[in-house]
PDB file of N, CA and C in Angstrom:
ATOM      1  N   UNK A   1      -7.072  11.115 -15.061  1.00  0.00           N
ATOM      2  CA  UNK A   1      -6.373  10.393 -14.016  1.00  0.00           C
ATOM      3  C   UNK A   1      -5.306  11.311 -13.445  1.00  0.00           C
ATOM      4  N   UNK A   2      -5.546  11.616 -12.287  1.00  0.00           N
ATOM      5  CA  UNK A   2      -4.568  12.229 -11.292  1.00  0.00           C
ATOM      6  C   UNK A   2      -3.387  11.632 -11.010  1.00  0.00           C
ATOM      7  N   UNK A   3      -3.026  10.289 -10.877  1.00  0.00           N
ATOM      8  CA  UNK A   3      -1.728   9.540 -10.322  1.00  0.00           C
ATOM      9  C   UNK A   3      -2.238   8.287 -10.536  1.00  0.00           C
ATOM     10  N   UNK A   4      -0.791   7.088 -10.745  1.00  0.00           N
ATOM     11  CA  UNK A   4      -0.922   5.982  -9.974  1.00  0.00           C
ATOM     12  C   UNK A   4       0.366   5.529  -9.128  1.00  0.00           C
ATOM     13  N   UNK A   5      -0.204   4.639  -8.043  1.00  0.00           N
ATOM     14  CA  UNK A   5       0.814   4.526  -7.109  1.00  0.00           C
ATOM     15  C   UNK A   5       0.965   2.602  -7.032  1.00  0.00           C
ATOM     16  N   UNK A   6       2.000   2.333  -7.191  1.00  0.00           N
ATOM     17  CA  UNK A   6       2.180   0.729  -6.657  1.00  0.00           C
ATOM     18  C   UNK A   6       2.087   0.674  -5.044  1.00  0.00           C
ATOM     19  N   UNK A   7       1.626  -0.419  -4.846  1.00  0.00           N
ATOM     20  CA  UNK A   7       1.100  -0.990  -3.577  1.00  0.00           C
ATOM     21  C   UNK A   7       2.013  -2.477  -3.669  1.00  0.00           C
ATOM     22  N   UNK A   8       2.461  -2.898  -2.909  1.00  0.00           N
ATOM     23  CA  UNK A   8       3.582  -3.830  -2.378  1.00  0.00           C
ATOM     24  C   UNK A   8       3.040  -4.410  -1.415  1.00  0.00           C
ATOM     25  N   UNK A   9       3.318  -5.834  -1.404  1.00  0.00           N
ATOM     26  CA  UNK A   9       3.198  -6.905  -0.292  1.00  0.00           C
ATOM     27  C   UNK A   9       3.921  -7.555   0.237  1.00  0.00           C
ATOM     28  N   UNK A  10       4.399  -7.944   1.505  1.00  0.00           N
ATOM     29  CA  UNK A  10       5.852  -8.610   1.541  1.00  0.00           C
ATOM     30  C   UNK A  10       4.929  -9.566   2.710  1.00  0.00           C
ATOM     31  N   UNK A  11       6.342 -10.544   2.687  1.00  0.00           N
ATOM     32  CA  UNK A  11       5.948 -11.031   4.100  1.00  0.00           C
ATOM     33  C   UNK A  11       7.284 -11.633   5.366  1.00  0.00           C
ATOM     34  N   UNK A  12       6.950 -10.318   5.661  1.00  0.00           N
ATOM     35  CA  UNK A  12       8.020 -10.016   6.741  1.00  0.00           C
ATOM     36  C   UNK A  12       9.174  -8.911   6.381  1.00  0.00           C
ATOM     37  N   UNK A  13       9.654  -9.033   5.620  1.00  0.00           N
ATOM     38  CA  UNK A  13      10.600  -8.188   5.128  1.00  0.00           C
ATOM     39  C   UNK A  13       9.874  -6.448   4.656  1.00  0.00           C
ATOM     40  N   UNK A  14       8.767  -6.234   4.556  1.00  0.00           N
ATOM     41  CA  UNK A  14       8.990  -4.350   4.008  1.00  0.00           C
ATOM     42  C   UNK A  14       9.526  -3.521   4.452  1.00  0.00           C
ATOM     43  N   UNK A  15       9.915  -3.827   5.477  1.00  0.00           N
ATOM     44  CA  UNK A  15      10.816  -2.574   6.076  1.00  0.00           C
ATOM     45  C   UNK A  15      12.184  -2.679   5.302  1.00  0.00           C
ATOM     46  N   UNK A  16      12.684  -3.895   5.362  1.00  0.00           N
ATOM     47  CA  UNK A  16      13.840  -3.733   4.460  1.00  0.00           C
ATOM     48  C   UNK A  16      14.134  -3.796   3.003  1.00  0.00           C
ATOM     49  N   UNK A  17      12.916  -3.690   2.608  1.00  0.00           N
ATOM     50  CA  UNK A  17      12.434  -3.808   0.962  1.00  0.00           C
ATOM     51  C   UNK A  17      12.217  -2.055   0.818  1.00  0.00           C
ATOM     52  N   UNK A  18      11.616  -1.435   1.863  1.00  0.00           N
ATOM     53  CA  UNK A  18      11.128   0.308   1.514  1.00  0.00           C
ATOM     54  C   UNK A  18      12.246   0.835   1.145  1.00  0.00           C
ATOM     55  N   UNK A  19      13.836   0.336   2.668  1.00  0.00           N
ATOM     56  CA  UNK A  19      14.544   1.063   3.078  1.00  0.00           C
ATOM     57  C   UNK A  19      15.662   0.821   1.297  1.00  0.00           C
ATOM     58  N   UNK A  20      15.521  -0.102   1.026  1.00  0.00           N
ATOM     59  CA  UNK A  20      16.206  -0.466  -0.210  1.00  0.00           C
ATOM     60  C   UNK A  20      15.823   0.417  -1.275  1.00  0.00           C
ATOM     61  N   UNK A  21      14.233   0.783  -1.595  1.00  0.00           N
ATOM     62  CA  UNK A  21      13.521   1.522  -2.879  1.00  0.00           C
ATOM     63  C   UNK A  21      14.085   3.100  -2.297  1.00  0.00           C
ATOM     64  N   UNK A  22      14.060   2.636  -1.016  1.00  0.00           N
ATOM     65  CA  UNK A  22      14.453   4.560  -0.302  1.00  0.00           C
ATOM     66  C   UNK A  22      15.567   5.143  -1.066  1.00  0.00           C
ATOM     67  N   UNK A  23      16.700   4.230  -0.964  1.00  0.00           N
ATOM     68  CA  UNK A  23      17.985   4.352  -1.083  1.00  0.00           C
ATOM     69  C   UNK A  23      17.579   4.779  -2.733  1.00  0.00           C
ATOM     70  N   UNK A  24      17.229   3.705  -3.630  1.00  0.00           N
ATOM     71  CA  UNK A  24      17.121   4.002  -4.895  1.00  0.00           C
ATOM     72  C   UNK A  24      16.539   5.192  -5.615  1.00  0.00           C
ATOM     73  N   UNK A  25      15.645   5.623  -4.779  1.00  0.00           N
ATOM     74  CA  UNK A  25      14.514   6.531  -5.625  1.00  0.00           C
ATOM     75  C   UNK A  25      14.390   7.795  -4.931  1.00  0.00           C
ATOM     76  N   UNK A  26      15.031   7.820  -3.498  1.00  0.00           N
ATOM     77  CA  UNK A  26      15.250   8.965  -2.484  1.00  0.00           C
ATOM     78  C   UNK A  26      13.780   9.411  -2.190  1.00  0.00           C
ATOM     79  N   UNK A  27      13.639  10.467  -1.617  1.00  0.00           N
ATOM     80  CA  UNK A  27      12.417  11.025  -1.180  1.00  0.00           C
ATOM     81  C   UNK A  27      12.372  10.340   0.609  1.00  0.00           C
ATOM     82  N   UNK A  28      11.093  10.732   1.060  1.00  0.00           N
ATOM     83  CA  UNK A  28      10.959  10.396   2.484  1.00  0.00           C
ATOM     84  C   UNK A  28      10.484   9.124   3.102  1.00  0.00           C
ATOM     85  N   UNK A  29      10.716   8.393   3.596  1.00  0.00           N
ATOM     86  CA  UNK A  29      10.418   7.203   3.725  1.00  0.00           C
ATOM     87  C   UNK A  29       9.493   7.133   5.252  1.00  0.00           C
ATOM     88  N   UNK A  30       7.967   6.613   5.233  1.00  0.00           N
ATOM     89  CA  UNK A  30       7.240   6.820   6.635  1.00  0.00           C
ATOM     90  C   UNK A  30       6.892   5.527   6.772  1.00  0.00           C
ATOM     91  N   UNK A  31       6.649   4.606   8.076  1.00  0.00           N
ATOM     92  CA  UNK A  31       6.692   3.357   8.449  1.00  0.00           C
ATOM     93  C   UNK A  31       5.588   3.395   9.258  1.00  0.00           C
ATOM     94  N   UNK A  32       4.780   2.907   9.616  1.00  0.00           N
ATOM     95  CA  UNK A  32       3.908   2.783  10.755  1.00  0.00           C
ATOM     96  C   UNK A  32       3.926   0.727  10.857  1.00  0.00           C
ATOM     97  N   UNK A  33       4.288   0.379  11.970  1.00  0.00           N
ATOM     98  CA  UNK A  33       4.357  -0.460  12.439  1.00  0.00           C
ATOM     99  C   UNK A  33       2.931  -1.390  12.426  1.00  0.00           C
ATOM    100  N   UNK A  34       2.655  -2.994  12.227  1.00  0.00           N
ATOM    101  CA  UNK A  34       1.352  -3.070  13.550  1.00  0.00           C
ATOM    102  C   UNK A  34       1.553  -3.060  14.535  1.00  0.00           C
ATOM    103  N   UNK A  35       0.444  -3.046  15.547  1.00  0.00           N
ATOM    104  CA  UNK A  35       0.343  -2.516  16.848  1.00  0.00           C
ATOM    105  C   UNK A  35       0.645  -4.028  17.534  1.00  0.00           C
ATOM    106  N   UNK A  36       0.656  -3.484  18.528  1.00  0.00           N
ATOM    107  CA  UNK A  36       1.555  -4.943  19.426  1.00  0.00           C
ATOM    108  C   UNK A  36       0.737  -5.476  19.973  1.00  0.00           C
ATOM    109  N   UNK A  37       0.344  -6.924  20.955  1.00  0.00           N
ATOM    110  CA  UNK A  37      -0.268  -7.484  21.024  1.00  0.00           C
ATOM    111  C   UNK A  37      -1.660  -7.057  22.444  1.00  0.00           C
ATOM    112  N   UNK A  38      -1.517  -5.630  22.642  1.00  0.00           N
ATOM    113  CA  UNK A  38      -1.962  -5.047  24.014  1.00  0.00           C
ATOM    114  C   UNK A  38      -2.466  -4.091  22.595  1.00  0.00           C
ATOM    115  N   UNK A  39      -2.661  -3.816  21.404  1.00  0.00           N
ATOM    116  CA  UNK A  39      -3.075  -2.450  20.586  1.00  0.00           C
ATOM    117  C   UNK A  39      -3.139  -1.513  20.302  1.00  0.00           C
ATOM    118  N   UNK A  40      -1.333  -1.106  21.513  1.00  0.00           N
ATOM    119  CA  UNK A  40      -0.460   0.366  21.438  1.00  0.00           C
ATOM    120  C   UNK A  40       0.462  -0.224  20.389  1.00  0.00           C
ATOM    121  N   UNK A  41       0.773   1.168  20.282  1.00  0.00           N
ATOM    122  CA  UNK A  41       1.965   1.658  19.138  1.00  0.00           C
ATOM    123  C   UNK A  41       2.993   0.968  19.606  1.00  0.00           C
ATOM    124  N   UNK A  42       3.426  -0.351  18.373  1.00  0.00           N
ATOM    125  CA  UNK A  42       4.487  -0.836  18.649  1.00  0.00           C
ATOM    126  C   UNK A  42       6.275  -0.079  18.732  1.00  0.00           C
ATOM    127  N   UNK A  43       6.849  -0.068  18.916  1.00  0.00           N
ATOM    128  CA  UNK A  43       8.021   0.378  19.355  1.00  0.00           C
ATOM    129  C   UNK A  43       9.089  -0.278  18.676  1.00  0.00           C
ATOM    130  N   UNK A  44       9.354  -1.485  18.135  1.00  0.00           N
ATOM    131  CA  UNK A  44      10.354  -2.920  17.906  1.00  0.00           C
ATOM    132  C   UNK A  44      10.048  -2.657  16.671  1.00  0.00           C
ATOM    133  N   UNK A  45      11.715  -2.363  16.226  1.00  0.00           N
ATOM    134  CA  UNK A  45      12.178  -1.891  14.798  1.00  0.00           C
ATOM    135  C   UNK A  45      12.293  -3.117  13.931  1.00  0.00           C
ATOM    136  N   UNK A  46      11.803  -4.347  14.378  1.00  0.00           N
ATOM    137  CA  UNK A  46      11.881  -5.307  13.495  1.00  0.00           C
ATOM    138  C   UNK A  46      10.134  -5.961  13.174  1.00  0.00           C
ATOM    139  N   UNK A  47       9.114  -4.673  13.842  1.00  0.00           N
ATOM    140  CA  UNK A  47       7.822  -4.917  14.016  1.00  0.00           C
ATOM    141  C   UNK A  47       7.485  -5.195  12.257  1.00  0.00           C
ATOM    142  N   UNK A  48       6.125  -6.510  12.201  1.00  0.00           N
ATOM    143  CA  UNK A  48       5.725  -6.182  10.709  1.00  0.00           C
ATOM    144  C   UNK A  48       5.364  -4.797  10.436  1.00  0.00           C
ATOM    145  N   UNK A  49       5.386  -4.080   8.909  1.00  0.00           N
ATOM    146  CA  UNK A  49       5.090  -3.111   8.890  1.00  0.00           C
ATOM    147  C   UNK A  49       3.244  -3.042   8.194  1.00  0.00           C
ATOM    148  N   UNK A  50       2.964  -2.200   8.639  1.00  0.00           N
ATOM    149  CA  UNK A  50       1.450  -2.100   8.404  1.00  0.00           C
ATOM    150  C   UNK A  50       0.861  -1.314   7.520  1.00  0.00           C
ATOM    151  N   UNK A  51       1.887  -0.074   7.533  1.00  0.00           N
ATOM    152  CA  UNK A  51       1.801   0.650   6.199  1.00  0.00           C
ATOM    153  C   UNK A  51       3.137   1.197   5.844  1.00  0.00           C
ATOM    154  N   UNK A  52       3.665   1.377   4.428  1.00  0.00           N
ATOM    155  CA  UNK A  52       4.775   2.677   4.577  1.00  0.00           C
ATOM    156  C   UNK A  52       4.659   3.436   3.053  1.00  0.00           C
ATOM    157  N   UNK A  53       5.164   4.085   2.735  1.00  0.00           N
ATOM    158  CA  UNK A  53       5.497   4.813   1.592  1.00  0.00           C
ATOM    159  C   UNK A  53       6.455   5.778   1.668  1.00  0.00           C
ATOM    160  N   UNK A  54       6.916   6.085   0.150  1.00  0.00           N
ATOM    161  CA  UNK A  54       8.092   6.498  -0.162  1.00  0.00           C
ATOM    162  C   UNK A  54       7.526   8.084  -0.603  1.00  0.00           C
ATOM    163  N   UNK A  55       7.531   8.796  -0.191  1.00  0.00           N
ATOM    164  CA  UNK A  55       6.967  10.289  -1.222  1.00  0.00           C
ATOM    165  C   UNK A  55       8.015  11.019  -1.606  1.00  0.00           C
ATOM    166  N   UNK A  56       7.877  12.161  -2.332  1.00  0.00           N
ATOM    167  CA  UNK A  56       8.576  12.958  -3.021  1.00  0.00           C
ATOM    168  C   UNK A  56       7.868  13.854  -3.192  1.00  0.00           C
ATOM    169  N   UNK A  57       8.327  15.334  -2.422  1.00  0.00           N
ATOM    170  CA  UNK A  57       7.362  17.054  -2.702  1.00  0.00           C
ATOM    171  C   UNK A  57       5.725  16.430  -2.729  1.00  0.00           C
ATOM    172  N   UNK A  58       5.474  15.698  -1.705  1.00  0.00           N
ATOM    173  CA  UNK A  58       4.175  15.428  -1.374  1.00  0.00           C
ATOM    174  C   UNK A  58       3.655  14.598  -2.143  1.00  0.00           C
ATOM    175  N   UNK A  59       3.625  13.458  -3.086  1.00  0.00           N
ATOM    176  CA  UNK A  59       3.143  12.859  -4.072  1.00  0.00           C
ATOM    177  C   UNK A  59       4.217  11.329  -3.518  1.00  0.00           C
ATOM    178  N   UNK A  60       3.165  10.500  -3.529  1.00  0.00           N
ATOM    179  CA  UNK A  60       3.610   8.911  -3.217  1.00  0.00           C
ATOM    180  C   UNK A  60       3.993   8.599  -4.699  1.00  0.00           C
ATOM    181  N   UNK A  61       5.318   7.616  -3.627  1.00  0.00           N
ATOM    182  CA  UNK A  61       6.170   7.007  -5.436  1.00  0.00           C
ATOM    183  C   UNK A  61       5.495   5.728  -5.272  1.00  0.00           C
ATOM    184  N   UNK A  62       5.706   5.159  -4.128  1.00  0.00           N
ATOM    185  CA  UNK A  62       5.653   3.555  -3.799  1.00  0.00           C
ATOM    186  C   UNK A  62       4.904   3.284  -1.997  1.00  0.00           C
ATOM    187  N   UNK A  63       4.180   2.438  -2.343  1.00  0.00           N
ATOM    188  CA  UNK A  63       3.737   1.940  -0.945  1.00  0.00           C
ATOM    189  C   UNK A  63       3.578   0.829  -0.666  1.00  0.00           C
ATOM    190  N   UNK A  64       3.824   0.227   0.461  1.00  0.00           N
ATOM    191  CA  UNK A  64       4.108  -1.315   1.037  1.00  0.00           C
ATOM    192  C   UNK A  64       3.518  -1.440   2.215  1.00  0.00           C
ATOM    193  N   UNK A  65       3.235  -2.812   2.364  1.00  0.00           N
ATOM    194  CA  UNK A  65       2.300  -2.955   3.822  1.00  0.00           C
ATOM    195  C   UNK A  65       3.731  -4.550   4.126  1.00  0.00           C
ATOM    196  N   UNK A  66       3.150  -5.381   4.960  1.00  0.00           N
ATOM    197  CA  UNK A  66       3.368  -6.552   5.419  1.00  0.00           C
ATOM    198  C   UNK A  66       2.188  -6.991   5.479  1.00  0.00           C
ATOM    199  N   UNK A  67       2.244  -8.845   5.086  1.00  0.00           N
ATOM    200  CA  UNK A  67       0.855  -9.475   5.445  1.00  0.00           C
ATOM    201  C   UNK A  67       0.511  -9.160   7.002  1.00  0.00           C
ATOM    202  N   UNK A  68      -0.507  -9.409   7.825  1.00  0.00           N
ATOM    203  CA  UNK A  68      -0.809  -9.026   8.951  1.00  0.00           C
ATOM    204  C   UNK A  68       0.277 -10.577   9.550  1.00  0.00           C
ATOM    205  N   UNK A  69       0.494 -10.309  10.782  1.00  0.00           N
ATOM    206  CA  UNK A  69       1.072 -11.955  11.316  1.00  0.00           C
ATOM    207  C   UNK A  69      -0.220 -12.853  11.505  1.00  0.00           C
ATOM    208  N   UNK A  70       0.076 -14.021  11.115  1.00  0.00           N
ATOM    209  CA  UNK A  70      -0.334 -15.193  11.213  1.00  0.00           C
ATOM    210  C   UNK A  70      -1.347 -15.069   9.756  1.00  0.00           C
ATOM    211  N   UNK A  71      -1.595 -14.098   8.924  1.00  0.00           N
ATOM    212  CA  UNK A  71      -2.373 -14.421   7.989  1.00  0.00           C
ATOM    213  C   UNK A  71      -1.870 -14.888   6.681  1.00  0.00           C
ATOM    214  N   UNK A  72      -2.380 -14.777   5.663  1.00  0.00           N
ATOM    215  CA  UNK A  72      -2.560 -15.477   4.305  1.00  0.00           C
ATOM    216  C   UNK A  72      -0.946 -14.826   3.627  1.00  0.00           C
ATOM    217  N   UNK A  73      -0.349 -15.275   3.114  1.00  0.00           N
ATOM    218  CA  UNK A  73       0.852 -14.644   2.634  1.00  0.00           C
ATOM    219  C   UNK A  73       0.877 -14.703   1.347  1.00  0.00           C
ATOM    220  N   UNK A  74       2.207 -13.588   0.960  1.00  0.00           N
ATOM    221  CA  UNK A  74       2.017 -13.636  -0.585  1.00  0.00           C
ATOM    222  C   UNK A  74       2.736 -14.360  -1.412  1.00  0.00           C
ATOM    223  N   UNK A  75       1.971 -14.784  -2.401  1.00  0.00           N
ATOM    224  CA  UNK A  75       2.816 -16.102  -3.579  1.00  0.00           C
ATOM    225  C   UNK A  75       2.794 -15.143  -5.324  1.00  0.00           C
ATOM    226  N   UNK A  76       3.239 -15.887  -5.735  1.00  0.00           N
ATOM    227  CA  UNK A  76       3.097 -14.973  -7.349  1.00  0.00           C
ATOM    228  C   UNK A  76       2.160 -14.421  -7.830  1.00  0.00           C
ATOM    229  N   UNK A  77       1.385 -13.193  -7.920  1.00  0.00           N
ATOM    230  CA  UNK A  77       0.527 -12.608  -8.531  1.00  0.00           C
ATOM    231  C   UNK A  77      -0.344 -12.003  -7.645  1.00  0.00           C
ATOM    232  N   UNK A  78       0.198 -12.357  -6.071  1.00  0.00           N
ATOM    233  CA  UNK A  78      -0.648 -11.561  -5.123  1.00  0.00           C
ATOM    234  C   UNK A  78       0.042 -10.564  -4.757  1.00  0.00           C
ATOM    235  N   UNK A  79       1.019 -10.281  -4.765  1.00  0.00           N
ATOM    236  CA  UNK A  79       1.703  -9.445  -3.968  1.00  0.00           C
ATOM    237  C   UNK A  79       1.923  -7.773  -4.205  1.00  0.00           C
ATOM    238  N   UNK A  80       1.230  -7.921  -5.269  1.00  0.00           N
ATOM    239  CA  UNK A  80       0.668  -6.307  -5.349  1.00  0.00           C
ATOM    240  C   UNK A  80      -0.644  -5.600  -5.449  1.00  0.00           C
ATOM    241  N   UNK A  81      -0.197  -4.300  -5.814  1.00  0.00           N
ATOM    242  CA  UNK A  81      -1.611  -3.533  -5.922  1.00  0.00           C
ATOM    243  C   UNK A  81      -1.414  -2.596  -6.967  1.00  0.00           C
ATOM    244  N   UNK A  82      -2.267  -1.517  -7.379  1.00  0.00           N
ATOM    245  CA  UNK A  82      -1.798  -0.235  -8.317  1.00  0.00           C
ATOM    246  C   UNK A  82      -3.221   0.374  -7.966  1.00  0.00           C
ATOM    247  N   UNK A  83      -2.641   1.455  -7.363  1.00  0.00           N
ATOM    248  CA  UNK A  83      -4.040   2.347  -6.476  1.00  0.00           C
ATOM    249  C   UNK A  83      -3.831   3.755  -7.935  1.00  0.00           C
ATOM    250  N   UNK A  84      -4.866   4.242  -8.295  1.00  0.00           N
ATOM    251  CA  UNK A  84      -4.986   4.893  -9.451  1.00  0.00           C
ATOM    252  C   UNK A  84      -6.187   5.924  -9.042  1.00  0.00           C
ATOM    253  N   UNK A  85      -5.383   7.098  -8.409  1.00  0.00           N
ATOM    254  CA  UNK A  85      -6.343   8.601  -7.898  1.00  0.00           C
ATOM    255  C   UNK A  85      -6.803   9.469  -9.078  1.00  0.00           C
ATOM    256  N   UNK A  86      -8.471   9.360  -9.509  1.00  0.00           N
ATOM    257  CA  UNK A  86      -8.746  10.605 -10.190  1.00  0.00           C
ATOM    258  C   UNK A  86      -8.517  12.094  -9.809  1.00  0.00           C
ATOM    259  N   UNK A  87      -8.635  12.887 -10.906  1.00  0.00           N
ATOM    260  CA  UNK A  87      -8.355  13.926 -10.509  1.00  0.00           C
ATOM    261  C   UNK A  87     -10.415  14.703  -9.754  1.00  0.00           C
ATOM    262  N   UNK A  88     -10.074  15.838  -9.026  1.00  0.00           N
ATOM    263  CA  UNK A  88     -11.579  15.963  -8.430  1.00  0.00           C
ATOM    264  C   UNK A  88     -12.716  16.263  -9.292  1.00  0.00           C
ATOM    265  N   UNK A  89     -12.343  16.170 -10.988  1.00  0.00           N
ATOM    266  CA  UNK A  89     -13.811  16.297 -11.605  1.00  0.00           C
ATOM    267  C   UNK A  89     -14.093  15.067 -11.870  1.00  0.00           C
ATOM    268  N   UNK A  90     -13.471  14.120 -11.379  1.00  0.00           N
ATOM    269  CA  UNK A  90     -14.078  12.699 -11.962  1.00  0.00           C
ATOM    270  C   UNK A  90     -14.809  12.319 -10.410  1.00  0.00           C
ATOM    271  N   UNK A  91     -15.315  13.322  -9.893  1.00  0.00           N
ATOM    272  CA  UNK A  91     -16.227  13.083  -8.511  1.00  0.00           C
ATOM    273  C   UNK A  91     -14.923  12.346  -7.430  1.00  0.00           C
ATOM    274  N   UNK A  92     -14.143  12.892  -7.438  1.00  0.00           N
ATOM    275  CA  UNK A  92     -13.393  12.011  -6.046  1.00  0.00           C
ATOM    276  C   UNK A  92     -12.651  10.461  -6.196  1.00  0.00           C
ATOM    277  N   UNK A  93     -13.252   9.515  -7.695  1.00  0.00           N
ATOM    278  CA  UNK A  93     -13.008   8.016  -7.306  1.00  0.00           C
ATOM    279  C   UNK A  93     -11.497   7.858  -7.493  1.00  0.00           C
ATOM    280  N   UNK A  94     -11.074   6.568  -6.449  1.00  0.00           N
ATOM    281  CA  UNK A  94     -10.317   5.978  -6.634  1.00  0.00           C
ATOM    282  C   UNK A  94      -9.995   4.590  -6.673  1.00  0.00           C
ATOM    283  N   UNK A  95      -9.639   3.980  -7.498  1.00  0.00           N
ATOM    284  CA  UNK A  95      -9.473   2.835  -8.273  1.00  0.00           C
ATOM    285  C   UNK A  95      -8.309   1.923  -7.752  1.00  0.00           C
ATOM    286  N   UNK A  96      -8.778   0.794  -7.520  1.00  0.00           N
ATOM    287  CA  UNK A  96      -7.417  -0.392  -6.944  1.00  0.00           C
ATOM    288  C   UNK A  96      -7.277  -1.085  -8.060  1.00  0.00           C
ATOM    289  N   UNK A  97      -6.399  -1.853  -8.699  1.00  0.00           N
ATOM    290  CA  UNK A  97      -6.444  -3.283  -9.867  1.00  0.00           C
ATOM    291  C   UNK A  97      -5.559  -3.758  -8.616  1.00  0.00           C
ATOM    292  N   UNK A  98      -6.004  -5.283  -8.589  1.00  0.00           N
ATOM    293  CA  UNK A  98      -5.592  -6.065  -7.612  1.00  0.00           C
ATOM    294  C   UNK A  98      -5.382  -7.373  -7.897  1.00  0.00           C
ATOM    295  N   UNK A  99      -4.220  -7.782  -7.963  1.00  0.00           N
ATOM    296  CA  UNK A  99      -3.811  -9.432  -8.471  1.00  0.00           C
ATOM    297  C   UNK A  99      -4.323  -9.030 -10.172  1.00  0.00           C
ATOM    298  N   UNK A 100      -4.450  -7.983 -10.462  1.00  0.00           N
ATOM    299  CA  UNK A 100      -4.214  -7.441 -12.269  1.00  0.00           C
ATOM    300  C   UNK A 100      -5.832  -8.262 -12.853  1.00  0.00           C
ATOM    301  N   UNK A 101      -7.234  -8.517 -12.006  1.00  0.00           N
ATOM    302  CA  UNK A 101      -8.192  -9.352 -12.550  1.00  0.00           C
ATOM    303  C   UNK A 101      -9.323  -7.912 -12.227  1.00  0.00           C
ATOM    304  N   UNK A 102      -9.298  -7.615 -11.099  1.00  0.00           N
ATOM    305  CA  UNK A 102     -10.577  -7.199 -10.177  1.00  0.00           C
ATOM    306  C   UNK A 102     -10.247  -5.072  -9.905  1.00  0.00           C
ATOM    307  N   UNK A 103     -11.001  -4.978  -9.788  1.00  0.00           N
ATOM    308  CA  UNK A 103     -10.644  -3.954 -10.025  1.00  0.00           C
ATOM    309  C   UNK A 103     -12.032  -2.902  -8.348  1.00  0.00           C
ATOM    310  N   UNK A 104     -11.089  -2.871  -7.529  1.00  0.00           N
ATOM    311  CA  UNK A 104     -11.850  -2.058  -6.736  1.00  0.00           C
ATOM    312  C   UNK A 104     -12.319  -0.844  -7.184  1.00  0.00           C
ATOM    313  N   UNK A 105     -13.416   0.017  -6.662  1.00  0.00           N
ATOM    314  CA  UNK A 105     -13.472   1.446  -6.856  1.00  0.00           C
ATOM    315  C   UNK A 105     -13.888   2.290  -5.120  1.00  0.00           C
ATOM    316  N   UNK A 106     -12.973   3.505  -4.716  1.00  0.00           N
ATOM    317  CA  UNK A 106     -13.406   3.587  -3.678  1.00  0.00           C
ATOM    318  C   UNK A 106     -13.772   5.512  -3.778  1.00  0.00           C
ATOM    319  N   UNK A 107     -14.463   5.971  -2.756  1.00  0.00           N
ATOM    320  CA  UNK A 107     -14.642   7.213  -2.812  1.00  0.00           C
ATOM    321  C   UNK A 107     -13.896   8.222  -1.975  1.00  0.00           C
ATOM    322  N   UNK A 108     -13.647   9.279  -1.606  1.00  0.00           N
ATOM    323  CA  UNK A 108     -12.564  10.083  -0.766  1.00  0.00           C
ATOM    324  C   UNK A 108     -12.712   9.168   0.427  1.00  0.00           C
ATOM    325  N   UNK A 109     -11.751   8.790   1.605  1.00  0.00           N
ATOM    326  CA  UNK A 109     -11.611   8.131   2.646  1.00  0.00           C
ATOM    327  C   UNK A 109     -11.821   6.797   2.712  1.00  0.00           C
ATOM    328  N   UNK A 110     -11.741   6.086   1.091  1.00  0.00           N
ATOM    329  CA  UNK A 110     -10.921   5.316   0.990  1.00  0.00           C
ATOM    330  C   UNK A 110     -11.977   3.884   1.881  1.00  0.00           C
ATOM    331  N   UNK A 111     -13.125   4.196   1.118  1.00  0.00           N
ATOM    332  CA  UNK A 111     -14.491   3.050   1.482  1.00  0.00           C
ATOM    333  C   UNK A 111     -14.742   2.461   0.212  1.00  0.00           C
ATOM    334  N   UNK A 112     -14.453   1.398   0.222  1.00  0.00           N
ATOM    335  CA  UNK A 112     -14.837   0.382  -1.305  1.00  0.00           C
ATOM    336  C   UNK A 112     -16.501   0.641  -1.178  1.00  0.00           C
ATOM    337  N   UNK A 113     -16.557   0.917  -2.678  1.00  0.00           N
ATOM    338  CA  UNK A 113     -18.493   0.885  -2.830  1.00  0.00           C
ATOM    339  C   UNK A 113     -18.404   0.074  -3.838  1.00  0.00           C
ATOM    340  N   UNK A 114     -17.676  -0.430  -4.663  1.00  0.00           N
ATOM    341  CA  UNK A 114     -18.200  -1.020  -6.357  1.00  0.00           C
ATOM    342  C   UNK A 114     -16.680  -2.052  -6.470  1.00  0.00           C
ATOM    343  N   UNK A 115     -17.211  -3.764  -6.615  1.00  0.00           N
ATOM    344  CA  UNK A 115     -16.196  -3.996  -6.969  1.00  0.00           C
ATOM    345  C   UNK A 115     -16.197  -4.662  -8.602  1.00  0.00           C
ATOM    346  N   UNK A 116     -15.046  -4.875  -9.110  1.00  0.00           N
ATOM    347  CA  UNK A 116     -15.674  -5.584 -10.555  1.00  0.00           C
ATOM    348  C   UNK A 116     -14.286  -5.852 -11.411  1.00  0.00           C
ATOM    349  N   UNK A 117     -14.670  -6.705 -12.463  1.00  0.00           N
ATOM    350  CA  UNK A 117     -13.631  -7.933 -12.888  1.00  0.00           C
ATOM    351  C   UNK A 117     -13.268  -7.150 -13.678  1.00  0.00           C
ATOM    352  N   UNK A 118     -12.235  -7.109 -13.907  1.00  0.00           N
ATOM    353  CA  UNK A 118     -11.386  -6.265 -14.926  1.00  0.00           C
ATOM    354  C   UNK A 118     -10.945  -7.570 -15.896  1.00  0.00           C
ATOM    355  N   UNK A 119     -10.869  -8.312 -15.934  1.00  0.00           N
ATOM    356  CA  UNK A 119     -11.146  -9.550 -17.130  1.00  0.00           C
ATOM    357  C   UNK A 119     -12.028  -9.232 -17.979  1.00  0.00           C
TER     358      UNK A 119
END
């Protein structure tokens, strides 16, 4: 195993949940917004966030999304992830545990092929 990284869910708030872990754990903090309701690059610093992470000398500490607007939000036991990168002799895979039951597996660029119960 090459790394694992936490994956974060908020709803509404990650931008001010990153900027908080920023402060704590330092390193670079990158935001990409969702896109606005025309499917350009939103601009509005209070936009949900769609992706972000925290890195350090190139290696992710922490990463956070926002639910999309208007969708399913998070309650106790959804609201994370733990993305878990082999290193390249284990052929490329990388591994999600999700809500701590199910366990994705995906290949470089990040295409689910195999999913399965980690129960």
């Amino acid at each position: 195993m090459k790394s694992t990284t936490t994956y974060l869910h908020f709803n509404g708030n990650g931008r001010t949940a990153m900027a908080f872990y920023r402060e704590c754990f330092g390193g670079e903090l990158e935001v990409v917004a969702y896109p606005d309701a025309s499917g350009k690059p939103n601009t509005d610093p209070k936009a949900p966030v769609q992706h972000s992470m925290i890195a350090q000398d190139g290696q992710a500490l922490l990463m956070a999304s926002d639910y999309p607007p208007g969708s399913h939000t998070s309650s106790l036991g959804n609201n994370f992830s733990v993305f878990i990168e082999c290193r390249p002799a284990e052929q490329g895979w990388r591994a999600s545990a999700w809500r701590s039951s199910t366990m994705f597996f995906y290949r470089k660029g990040l295409t689910c092929i195999r999913r399965a119960s980690c129960a």
